[in-house]
C-alpha atoms as a PDB file:
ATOM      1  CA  UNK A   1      86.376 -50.786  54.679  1.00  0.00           C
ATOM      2  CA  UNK A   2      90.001 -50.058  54.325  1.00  0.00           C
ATOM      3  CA  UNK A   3      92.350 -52.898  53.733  1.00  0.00           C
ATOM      4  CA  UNK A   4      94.458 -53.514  57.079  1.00  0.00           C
ATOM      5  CA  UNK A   5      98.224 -54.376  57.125  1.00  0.00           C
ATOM      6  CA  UNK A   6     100.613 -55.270  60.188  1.00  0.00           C
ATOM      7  CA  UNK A   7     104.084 -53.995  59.932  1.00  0.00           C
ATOM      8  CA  UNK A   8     105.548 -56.699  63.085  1.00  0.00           C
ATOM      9  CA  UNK A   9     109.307 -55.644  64.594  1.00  0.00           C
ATOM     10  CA  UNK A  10     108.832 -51.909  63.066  1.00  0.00           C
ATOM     11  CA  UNK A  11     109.333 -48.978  65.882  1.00  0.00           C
ATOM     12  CA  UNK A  12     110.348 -46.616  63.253  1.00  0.00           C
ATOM     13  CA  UNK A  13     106.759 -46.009  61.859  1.00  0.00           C
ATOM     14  CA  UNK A  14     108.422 -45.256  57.993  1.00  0.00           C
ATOM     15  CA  UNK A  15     106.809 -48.641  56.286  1.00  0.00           C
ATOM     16  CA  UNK A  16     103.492 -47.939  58.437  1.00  0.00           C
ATOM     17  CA  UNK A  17     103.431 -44.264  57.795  1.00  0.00           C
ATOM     18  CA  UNK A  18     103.895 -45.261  53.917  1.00  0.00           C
ATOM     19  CA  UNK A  19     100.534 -47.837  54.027  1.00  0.00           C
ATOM     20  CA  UNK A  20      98.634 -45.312  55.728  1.00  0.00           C
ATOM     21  CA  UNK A  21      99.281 -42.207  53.552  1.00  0.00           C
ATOM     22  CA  UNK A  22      97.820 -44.444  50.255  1.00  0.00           C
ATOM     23  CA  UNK A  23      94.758 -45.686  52.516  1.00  0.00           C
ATOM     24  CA  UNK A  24      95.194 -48.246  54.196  1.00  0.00           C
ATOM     25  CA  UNK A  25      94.474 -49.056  58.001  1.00  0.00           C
ATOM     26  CA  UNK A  26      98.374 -49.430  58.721  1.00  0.00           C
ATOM     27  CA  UNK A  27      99.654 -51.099  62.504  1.00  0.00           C
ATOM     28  CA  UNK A  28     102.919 -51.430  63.388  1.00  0.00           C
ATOM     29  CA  UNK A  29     104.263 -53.378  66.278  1.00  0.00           C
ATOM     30  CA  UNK A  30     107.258 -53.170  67.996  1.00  0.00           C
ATOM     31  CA  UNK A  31     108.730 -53.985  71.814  1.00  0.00           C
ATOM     32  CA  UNK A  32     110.283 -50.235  71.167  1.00  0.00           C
ATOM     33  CA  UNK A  33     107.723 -47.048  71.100  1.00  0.00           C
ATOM     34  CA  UNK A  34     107.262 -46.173  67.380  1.00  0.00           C
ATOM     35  CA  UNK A  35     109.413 -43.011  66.081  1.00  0.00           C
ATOM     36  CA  UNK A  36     106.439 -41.251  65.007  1.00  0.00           C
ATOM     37  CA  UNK A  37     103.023 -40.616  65.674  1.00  0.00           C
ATOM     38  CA  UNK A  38     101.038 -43.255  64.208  1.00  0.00           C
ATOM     39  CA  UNK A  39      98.817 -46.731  65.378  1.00  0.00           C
ATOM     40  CA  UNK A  40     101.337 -48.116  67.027  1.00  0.00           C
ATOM     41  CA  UNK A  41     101.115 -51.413  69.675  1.00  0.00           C
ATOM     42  CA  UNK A  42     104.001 -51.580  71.903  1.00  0.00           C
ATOM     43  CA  UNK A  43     104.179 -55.324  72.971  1.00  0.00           C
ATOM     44  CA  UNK A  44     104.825 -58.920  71.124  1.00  0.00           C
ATOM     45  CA  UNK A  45     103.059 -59.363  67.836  1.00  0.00           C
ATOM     46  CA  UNK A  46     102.061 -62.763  68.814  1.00  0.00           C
ATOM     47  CA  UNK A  47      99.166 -60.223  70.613  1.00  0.00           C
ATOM     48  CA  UNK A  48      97.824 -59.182  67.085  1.00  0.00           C
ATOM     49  CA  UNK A  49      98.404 -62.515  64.881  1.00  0.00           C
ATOM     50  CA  UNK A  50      94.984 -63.573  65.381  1.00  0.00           C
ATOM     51  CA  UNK A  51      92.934 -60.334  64.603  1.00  0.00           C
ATOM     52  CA  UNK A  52      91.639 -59.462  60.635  1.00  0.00           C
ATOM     53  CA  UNK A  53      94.283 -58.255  58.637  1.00  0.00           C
ATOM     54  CA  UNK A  54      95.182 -58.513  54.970  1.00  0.00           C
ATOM     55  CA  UNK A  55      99.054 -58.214  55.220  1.00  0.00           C
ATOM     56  CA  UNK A  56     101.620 -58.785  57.081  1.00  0.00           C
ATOM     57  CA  UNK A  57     105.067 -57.538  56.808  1.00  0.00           C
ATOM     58  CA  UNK A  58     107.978 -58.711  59.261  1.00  0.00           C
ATOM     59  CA  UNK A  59     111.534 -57.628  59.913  1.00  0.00           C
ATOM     60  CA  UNK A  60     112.595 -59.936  62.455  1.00  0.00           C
ATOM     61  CA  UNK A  61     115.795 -59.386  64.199  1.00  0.00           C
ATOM     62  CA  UNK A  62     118.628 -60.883  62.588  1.00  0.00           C
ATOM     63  CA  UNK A  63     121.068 -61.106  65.484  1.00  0.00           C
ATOM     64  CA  UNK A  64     120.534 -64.466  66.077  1.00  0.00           C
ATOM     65  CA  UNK A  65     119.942 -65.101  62.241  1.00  0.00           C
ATOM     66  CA  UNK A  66     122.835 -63.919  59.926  1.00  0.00           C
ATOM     67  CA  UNK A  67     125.939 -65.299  58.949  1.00  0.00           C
ATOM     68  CA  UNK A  68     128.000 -62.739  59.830  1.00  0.00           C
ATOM     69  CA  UNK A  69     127.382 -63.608  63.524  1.00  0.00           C
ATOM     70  CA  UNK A  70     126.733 -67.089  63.263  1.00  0.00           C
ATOM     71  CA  UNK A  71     130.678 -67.570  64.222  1.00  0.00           C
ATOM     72  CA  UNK A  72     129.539 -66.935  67.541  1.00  0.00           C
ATOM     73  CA  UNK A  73     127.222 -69.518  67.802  1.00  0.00           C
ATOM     74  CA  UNK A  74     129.492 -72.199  65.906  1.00  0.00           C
ATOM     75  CA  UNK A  75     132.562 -71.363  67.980  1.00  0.00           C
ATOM     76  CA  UNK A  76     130.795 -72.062  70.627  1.00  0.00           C
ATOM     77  CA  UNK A  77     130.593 -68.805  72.241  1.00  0.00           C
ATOM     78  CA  UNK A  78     127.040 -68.168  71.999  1.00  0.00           C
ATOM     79  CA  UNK A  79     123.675 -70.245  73.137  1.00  0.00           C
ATOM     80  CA  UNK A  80     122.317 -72.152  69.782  1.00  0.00           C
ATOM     81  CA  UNK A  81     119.407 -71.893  71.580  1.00  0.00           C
ATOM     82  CA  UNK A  82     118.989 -68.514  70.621  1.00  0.00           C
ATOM     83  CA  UNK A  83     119.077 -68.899  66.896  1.00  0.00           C
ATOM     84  CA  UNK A  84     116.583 -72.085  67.771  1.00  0.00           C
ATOM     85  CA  UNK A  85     113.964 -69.637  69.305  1.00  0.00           C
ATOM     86  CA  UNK A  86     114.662 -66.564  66.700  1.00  0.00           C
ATOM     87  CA  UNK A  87     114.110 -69.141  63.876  1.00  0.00           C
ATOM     88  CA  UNK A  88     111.004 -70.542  65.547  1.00  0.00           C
ATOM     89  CA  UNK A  89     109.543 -66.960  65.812  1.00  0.00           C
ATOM     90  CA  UNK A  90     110.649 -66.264  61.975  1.00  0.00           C
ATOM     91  CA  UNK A  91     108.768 -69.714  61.080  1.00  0.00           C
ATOM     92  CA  UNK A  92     105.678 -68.498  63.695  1.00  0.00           C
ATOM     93  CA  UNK A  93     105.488 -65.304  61.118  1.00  0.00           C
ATOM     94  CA  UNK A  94     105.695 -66.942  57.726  1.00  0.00           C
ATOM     95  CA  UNK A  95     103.382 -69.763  58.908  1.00  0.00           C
ATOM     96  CA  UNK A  96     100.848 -67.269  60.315  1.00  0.00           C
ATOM     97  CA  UNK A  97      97.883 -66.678  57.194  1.00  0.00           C
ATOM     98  CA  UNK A  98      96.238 -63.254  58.233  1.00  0.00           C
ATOM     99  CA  UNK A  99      92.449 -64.717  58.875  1.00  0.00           C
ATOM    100  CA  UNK A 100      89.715 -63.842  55.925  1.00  0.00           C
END
């Protein structure tokens, strides 16, 4: 059985494409349609967290994350609820252990 790996807020396919070409069973998940042709869900990741796999690799949005736009949110001109949620979905990510 191939090893399995989730590639969550990817629509471009590259990191995917990459696991699948050395063997592996390669998903990636997106809102977005994927770039290429490939196994691709289109939906929330949340969907797939539960299933078998043996890695998964994230690249969360940062909008809500990075300093470089946290002004907004300190200034006052932005919902801190925002960052709240996108740092609750970050922790929902690292927190989730792919089951065995």
């Amino acid at each position: 059985m191939k090893p399995r790996v989730l590639v969550a807020c990817e629509y471009s396919g590259r990191v995917r494409d990459e696991f699948a070409a050395r063997g592996w069973d390669a998903w990636s998940c997106d809102f977005e349609p994927s770039d290429t042709v490939g196994q691709h869900y289109r939906g929330d990741v949340r969907d797939l967290l539960n299933q078998h796999w043996d890695m998964l690799i994230a690249f969360p949005p940062c909008t809500y994350l990075c300093g470089s736009g946290m002004h907004w949110t300190t200034r006052g001109l932005r919902d801190p609820k925002l960052t709240e949620e996108a740092l609750e979905f970050v922790h929902l990510l690292m927190n989730s252990t792919p089951p065995v």
